[in-house]
PDB file of N, CA and C in Angstrom:
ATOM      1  N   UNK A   1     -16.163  19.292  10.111  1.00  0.00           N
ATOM      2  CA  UNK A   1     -14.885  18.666   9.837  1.00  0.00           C
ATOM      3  C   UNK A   1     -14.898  18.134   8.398  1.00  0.00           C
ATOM      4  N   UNK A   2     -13.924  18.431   7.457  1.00  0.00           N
ATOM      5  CA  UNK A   2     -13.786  17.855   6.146  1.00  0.00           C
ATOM      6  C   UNK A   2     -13.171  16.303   5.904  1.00  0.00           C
ATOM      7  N   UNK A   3     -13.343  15.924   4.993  1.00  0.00           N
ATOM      8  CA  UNK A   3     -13.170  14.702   4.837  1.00  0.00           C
ATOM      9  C   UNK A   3     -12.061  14.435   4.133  1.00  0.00           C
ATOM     10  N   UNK A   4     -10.947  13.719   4.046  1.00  0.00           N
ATOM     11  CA  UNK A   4     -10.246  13.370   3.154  1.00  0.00           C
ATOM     12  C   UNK A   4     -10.127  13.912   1.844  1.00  0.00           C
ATOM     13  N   UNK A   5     -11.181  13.126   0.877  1.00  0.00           N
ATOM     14  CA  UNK A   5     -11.637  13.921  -0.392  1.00  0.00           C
ATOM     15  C   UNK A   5     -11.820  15.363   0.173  1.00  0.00           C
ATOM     16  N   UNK A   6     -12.042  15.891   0.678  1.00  0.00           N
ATOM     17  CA  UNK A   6     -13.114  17.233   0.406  1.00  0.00           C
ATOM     18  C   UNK A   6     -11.423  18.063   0.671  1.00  0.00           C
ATOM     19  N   UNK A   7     -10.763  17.944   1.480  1.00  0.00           N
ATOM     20  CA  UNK A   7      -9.011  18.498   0.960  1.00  0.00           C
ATOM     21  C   UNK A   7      -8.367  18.703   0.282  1.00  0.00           C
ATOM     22  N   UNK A   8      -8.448  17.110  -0.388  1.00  0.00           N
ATOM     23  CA  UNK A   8      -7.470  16.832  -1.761  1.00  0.00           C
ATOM     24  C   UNK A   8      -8.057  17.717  -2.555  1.00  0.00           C
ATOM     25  N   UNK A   9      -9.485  17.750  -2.411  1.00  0.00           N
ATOM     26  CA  UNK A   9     -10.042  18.737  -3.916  1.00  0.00           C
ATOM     27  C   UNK A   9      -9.725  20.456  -3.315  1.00  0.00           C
ATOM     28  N   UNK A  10      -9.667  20.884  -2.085  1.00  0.00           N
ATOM     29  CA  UNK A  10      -9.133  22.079  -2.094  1.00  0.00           C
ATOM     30  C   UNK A  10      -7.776  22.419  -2.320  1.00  0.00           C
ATOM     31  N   UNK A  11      -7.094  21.423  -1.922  1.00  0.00           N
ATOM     32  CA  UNK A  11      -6.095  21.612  -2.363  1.00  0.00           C
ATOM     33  C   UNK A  11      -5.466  21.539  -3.485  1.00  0.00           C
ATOM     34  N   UNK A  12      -6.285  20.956  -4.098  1.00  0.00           N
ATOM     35  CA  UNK A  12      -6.010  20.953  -5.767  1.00  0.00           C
ATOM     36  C   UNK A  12      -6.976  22.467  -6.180  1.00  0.00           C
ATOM     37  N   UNK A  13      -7.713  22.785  -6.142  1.00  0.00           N
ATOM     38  CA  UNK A  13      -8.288  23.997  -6.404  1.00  0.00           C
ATOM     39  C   UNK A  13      -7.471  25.015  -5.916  1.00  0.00           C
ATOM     40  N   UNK A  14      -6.716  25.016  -4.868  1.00  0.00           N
ATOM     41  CA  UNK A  14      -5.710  26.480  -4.623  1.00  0.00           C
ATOM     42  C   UNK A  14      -4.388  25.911  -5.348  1.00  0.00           C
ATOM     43  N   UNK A  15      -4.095  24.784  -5.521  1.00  0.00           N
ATOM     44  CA  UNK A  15      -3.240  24.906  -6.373  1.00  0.00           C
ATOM     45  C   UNK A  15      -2.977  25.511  -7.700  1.00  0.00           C
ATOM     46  N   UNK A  16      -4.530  24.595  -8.146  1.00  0.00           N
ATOM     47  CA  UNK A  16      -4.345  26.145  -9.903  1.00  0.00           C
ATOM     48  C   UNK A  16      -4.691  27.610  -9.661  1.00  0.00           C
ATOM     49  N   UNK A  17      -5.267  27.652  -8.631  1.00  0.00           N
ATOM     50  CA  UNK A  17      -4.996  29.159  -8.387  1.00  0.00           C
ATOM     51  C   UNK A  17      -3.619  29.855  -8.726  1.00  0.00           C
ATOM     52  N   UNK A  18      -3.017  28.795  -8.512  1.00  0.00           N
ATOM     53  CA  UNK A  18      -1.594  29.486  -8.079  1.00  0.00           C
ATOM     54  C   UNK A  18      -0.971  29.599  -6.644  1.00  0.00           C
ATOM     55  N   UNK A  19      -1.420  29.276  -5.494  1.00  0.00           N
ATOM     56  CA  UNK A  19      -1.491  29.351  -4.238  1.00  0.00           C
ATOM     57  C   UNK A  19      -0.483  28.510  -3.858  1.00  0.00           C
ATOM     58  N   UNK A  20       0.766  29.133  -2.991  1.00  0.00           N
ATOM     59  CA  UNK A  20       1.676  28.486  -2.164  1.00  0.00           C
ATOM     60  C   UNK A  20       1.346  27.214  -1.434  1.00  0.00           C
ATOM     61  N   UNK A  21       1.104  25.843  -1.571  1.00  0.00           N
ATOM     62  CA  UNK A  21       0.445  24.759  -0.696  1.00  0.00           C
ATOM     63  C   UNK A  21       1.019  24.354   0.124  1.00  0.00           C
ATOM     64  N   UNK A  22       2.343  24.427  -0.272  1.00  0.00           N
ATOM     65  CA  UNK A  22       3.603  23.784   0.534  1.00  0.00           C
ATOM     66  C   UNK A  22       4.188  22.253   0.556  1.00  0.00           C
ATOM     67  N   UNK A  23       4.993  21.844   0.928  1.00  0.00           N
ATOM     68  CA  UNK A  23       5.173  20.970   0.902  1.00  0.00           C
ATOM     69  C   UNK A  23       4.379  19.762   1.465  1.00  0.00           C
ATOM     70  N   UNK A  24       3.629  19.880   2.280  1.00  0.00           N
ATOM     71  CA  UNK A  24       2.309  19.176   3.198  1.00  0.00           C
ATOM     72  C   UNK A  24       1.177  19.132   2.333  1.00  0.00           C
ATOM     73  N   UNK A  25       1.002  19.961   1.438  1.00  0.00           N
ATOM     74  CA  UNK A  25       0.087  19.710   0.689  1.00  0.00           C
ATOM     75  C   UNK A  25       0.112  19.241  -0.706  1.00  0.00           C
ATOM     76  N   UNK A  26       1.470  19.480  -1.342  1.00  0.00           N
ATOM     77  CA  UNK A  26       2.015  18.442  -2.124  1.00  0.00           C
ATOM     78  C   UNK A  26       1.959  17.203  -2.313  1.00  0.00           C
ATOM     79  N   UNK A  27       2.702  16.762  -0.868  1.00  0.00           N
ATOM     80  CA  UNK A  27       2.603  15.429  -0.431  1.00  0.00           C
ATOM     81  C   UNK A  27       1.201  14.681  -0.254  1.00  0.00           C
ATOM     82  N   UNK A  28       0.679  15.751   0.606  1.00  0.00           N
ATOM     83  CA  UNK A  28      -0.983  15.328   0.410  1.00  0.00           C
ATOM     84  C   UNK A  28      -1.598  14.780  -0.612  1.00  0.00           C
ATOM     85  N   UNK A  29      -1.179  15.315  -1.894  1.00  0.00           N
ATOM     86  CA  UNK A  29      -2.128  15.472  -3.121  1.00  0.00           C
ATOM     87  C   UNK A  29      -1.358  13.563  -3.473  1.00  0.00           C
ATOM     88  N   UNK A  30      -0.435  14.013  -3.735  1.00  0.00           N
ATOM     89  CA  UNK A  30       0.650  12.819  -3.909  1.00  0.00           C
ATOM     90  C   UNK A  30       0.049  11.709  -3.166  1.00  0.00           C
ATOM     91  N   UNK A  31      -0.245  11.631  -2.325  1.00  0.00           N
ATOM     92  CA  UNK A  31      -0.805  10.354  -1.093  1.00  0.00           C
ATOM     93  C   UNK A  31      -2.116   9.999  -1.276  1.00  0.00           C
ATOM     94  N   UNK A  32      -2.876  11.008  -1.500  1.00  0.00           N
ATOM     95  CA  UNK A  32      -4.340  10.831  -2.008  1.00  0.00           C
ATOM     96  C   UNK A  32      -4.547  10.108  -3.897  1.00  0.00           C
ATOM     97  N   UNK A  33      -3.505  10.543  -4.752  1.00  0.00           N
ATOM     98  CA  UNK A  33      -3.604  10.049  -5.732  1.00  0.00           C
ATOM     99  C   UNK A  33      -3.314   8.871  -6.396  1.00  0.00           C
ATOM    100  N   UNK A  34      -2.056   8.526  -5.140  1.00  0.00           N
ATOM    101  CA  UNK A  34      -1.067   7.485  -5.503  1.00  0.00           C
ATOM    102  C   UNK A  34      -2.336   5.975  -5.045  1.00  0.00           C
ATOM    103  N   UNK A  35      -3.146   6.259  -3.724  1.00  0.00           N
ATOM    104  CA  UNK A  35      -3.730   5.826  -3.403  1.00  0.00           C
ATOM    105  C   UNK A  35      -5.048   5.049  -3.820  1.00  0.00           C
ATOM    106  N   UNK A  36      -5.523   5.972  -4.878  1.00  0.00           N
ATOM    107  CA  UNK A  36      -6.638   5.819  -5.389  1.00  0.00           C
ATOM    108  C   UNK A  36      -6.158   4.942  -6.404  1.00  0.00           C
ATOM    109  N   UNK A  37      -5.029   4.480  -7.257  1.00  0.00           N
ATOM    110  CA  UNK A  37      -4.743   3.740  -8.526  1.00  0.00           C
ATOM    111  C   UNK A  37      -4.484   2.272  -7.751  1.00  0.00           C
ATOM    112  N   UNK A  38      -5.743   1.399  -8.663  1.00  0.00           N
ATOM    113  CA  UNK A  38      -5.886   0.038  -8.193  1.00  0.00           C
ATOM    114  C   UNK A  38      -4.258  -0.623  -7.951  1.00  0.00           C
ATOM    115  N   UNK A  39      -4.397  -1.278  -6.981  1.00  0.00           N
ATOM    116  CA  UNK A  39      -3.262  -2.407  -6.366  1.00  0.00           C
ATOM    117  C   UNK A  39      -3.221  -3.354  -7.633  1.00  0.00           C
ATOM    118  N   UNK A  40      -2.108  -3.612  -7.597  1.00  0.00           N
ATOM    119  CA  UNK A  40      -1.776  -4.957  -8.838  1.00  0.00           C
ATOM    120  C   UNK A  40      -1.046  -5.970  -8.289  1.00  0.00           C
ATOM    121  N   UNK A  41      -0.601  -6.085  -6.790  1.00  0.00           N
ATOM    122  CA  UNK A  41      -0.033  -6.633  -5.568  1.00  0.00           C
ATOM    123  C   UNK A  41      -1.376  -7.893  -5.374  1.00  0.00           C
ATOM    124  N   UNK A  42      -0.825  -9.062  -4.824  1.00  0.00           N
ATOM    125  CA  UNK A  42      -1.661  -9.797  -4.285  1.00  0.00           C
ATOM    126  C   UNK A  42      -0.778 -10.619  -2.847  1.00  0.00           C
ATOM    127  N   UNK A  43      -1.685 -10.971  -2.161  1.00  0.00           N
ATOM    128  CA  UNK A  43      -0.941 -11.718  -0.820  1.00  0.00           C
ATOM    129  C   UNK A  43      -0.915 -12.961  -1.201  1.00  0.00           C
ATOM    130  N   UNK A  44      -0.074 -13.547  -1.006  1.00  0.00           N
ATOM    131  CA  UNK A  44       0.531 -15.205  -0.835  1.00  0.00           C
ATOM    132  C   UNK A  44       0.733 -15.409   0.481  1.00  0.00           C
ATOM    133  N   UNK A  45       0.074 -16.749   1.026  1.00  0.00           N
ATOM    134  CA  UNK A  45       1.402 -17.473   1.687  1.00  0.00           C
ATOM    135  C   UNK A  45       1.782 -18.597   1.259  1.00  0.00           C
ATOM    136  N   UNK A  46       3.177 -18.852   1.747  1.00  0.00           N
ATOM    137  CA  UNK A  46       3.936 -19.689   1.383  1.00  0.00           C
ATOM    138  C   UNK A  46       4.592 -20.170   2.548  1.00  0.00           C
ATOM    139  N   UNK A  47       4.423 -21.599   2.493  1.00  0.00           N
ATOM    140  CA  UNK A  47       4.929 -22.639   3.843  1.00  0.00           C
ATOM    141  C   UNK A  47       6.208 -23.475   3.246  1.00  0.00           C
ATOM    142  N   UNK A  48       7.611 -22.979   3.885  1.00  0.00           N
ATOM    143  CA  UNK A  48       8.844 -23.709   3.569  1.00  0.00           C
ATOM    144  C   UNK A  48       8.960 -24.655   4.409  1.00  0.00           C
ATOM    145  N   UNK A  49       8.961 -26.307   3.979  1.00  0.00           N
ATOM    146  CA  UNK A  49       9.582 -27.255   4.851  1.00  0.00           C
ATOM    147  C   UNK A  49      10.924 -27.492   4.076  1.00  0.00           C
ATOM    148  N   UNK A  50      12.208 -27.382   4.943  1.00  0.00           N
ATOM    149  CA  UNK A  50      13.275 -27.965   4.574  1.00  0.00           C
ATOM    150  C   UNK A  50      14.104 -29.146   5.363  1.00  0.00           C
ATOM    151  N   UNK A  51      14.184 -29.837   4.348  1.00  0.00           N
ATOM    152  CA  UNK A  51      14.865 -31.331   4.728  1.00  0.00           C
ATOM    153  C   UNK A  51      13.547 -32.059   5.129  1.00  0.00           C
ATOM    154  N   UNK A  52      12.523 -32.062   4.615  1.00  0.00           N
ATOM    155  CA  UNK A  52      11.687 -33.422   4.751  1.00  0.00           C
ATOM    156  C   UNK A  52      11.776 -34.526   4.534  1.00  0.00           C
ATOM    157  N   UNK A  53      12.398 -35.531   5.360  1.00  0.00           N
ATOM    158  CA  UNK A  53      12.451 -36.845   4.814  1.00  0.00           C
ATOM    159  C   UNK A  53      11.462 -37.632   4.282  1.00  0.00           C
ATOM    160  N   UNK A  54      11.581 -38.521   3.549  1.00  0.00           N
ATOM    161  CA  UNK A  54      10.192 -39.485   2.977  1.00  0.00           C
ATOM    162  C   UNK A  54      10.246 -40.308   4.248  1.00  0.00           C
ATOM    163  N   UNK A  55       9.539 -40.583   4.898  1.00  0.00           N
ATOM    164  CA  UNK A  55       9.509 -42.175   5.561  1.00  0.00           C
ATOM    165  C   UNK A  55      10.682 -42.244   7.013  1.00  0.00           C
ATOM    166  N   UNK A  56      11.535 -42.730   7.060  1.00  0.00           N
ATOM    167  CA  UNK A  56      12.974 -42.748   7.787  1.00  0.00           C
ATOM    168  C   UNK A  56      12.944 -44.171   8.256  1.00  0.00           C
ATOM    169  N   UNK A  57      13.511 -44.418   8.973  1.00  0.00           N
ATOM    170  CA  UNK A  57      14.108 -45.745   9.293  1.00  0.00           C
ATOM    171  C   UNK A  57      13.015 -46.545  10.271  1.00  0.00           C
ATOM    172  N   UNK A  58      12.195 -45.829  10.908  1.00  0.00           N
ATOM    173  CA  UNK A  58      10.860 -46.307  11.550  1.00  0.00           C
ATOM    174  C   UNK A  58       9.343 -45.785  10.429  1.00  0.00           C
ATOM    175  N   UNK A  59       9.946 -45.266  10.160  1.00  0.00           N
ATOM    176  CA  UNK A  59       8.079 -45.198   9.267  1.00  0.00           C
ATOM    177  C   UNK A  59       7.763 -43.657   9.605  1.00  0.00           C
ATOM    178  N   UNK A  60       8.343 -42.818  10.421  1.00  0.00           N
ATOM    179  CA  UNK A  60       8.163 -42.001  11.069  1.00  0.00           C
ATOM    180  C   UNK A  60       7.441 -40.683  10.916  1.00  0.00           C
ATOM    181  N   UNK A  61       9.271 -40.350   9.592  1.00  0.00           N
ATOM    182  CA  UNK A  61       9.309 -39.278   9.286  1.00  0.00           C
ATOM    183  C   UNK A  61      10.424 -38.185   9.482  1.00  0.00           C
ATOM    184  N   UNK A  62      11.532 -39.021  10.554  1.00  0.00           N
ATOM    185  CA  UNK A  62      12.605 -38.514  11.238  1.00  0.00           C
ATOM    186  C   UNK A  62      13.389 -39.043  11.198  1.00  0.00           C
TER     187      UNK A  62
END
């Protein structure tokens, strides 16, 4: 069974052949390449409180 890589590179090798890949293997190449270029994305979270009162009429908070 081939691996991921070991595709992309045939399929890039019948491509300069000249070889019909099709659209599945287009996309392939496309998915494998797009993939490999480092993320510049990072995760956040972020916690919204709205309407926090300071204090309230007992000390509370409400």
């Amino acid at each position: 069974m081939a691996t991921i890589k070991e595709v992309y590179e045939e399929l890039k090798k019948m491509k300069r052949k000249g070889v019909d890949i099709g659209i599945f293997g287009e996309s392939f190449i496309e998915m494998y390449e797009n993939d490999q270029e480092p993320s510049t994305a990072k995760e956040v979270h972020v916690t919204f409180v709205k309407n926090k009162k300071e204090g309230g009429f007992d000390g509370k908070n409400n």
